[in-house]
Protein backbone atom coordinates (compact mmCIF):
# COMPACT_ATOMS: atom_id res chain seq x y z
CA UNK A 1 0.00 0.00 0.00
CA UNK A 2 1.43 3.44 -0.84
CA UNK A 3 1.62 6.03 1.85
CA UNK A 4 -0.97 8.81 -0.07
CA UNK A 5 -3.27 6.20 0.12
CA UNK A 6 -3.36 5.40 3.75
CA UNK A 7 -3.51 9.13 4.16
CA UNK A 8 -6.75 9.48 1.89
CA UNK A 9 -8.41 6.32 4.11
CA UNK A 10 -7.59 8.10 7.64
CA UNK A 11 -7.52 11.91 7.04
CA UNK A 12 -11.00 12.54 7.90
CA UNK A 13 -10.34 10.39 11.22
CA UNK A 14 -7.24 11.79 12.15
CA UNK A 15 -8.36 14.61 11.89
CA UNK A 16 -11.41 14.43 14.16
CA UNK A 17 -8.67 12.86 16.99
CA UNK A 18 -6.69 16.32 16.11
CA UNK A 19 -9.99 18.12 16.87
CA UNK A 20 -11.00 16.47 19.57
CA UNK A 21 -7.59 16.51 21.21
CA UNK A 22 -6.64 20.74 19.91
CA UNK A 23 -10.27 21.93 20.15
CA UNK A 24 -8.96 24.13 17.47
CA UNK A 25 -9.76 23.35 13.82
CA UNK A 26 -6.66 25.64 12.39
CA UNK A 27 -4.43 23.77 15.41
CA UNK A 28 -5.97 20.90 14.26
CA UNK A 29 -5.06 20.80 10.52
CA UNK A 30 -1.59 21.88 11.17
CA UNK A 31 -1.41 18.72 13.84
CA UNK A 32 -2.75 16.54 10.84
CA UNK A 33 -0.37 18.11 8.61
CA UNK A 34 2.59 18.23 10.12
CA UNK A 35 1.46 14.34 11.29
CA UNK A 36 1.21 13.49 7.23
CA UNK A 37 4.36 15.01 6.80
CA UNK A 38 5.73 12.95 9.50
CA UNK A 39 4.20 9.79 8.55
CA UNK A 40 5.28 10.22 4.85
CA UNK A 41 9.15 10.60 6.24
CA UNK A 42 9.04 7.44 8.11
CA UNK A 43 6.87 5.44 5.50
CA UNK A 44 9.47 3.24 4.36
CA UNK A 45 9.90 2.10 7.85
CA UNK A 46 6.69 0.84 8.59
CA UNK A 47 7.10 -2.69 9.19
CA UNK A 48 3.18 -4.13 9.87
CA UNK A 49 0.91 -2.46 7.27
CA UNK A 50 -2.04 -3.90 9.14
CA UNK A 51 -0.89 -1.26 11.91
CA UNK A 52 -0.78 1.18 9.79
CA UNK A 53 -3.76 3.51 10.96
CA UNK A 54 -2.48 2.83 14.78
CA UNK A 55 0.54 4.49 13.81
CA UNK A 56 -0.94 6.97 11.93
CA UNK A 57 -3.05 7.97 15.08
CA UNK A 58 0.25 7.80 17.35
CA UNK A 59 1.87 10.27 15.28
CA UNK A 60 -0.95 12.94 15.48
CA UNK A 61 -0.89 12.21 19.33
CA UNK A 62 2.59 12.87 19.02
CA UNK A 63 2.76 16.13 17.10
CA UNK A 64 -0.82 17.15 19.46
CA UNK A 65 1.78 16.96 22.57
CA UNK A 66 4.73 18.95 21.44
CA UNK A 67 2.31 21.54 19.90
CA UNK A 68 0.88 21.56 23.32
CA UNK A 69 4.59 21.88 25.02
CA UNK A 70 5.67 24.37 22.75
CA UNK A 71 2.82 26.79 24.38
CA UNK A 72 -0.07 26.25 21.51
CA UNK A 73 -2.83 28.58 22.32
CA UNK A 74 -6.61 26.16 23.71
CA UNK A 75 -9.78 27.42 23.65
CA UNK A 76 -10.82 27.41 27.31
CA UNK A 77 -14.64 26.91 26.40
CA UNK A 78 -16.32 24.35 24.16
CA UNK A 79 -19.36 26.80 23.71
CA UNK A 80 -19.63 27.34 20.48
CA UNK A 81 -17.53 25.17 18.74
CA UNK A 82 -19.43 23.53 15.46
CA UNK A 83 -18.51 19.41 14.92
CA UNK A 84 -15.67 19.39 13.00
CA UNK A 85 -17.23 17.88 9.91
CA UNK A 86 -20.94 16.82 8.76
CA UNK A 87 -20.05 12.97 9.26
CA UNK A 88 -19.71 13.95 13.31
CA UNK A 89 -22.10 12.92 15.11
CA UNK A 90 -24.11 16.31 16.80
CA UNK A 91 -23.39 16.61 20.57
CA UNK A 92 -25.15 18.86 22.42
CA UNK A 93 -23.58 21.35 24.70
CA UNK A 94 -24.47 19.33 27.84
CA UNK A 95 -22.73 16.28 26.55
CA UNK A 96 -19.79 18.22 25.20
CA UNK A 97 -19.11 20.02 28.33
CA UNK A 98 -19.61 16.81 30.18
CA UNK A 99 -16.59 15.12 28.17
CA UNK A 100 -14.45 18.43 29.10
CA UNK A 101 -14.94 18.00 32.65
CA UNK A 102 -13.54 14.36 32.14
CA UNK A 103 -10.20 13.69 33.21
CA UNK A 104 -7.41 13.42 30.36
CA UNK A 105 -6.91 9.82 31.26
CA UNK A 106 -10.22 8.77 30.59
CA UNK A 107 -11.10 11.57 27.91
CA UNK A 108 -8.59 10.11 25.85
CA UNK A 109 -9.13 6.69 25.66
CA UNK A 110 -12.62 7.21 25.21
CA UNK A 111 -11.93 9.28 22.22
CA UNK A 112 -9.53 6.98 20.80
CA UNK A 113 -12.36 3.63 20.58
CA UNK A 114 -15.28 6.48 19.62
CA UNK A 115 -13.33 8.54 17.16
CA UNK A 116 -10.55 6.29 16.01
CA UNK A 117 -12.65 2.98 16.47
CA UNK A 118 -9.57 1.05 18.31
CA UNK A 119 -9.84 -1.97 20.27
CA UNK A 120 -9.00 -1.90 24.00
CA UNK A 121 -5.64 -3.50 22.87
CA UNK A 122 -4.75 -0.48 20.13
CA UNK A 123 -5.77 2.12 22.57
CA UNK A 124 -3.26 0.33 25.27
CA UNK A 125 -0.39 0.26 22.68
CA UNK A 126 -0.89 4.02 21.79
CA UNK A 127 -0.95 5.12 25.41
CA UNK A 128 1.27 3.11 26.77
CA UNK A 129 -0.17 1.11 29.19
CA UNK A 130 -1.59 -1.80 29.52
CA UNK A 131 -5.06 -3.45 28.25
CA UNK A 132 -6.64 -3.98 31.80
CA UNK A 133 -5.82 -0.07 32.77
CA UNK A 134 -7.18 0.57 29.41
CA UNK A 135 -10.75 -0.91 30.11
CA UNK A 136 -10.46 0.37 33.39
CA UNK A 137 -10.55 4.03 32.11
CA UNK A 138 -13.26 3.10 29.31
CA UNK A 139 -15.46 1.82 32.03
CA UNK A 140 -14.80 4.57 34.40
CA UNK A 141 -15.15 7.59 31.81
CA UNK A 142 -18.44 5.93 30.29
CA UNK A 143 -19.63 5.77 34.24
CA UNK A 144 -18.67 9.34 34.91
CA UNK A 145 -20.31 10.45 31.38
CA UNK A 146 -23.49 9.08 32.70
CA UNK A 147 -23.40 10.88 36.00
CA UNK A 148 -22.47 13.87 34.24
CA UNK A 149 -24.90 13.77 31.53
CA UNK A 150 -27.56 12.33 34.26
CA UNK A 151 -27.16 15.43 36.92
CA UNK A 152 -29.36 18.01 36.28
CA UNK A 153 -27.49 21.47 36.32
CA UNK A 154 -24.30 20.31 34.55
CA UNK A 155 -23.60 23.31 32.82
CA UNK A 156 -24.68 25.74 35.50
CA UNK A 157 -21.76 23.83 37.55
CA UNK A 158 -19.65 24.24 34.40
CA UNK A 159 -20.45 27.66 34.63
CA UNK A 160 -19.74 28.50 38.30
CA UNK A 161 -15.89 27.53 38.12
């Protein structure tokens, strides 16, 4: 398989991680970007083609983490922010600001099976940790979506920090 076509299969998905993770759609496409660019480098190196779009999504994590060391500029509300494509699925503010008030460590993993569609084994690899901590965190963000999502008032709470 040839490199521009892997990128053609995931762009769309990577970037919707890249969104999900920048809450920035110019931050965003320069993650995805700069990830393609990446990618395209290292190509040739790619041993496992079948873990091809796991790698793909590692890279955008990547580039997402020194964009954020190097002092990228976050939104500090969701308010307002449209899906980043018409293929998302609509939240509604109450469910978007309840997966902001999740933690990072369940947020992401979360995002990663939603978004990305990996298997509790693929989301372990990427983070770096293990399969059982893995559906730990998918259990206990799904738990605290609910309660969050449940709770009446959830955005005046949002609102009072």
């Amino acid at each position: 398989m040839r490199f521009e076509d892997l990128a053609r299969q995931y762009a769309a998905d990577l970037y919707r991680y890249a969104f999900w993770l920048a809450r920035d759609r110019s931050q965003a496409e320069d993650i995805v970007q700069e990830a393609l660019l990446r990618g395209w480098r290292a190509f040739p190196r790619l041993r496992e083609q079948g873990a091809a779009k796991r790698w793909l999504f590692s890279i955008v994590r990547n580039e997402y983490l020194r964009a954020a060391e190097a002092g990228s500029r976050q939104p500090e509300s969701l308010e307002g922010l449209d899906p980043p494509d018409e293929r998302s699925p609509e939240l509604g503010l109450e469910m978007r600001e309840a997966l902001a008030a999740l933690p990072a460590s369940y947020a992401e993993p979360l995002a990663l099976q939603v978004l990305g569609g990996f298997s509790c084994a693929e989301i372990a690899a990427l983070l770096g940790t293990t399969e059982g901590a893995t559906m730990t965190r998918l259990t206990r963000a799904r738990q605290a979506l609910k309660r969050l999502v449940a709770s009446p008032g959830t955005r005046e709470r949002k609102g009072e920090r």
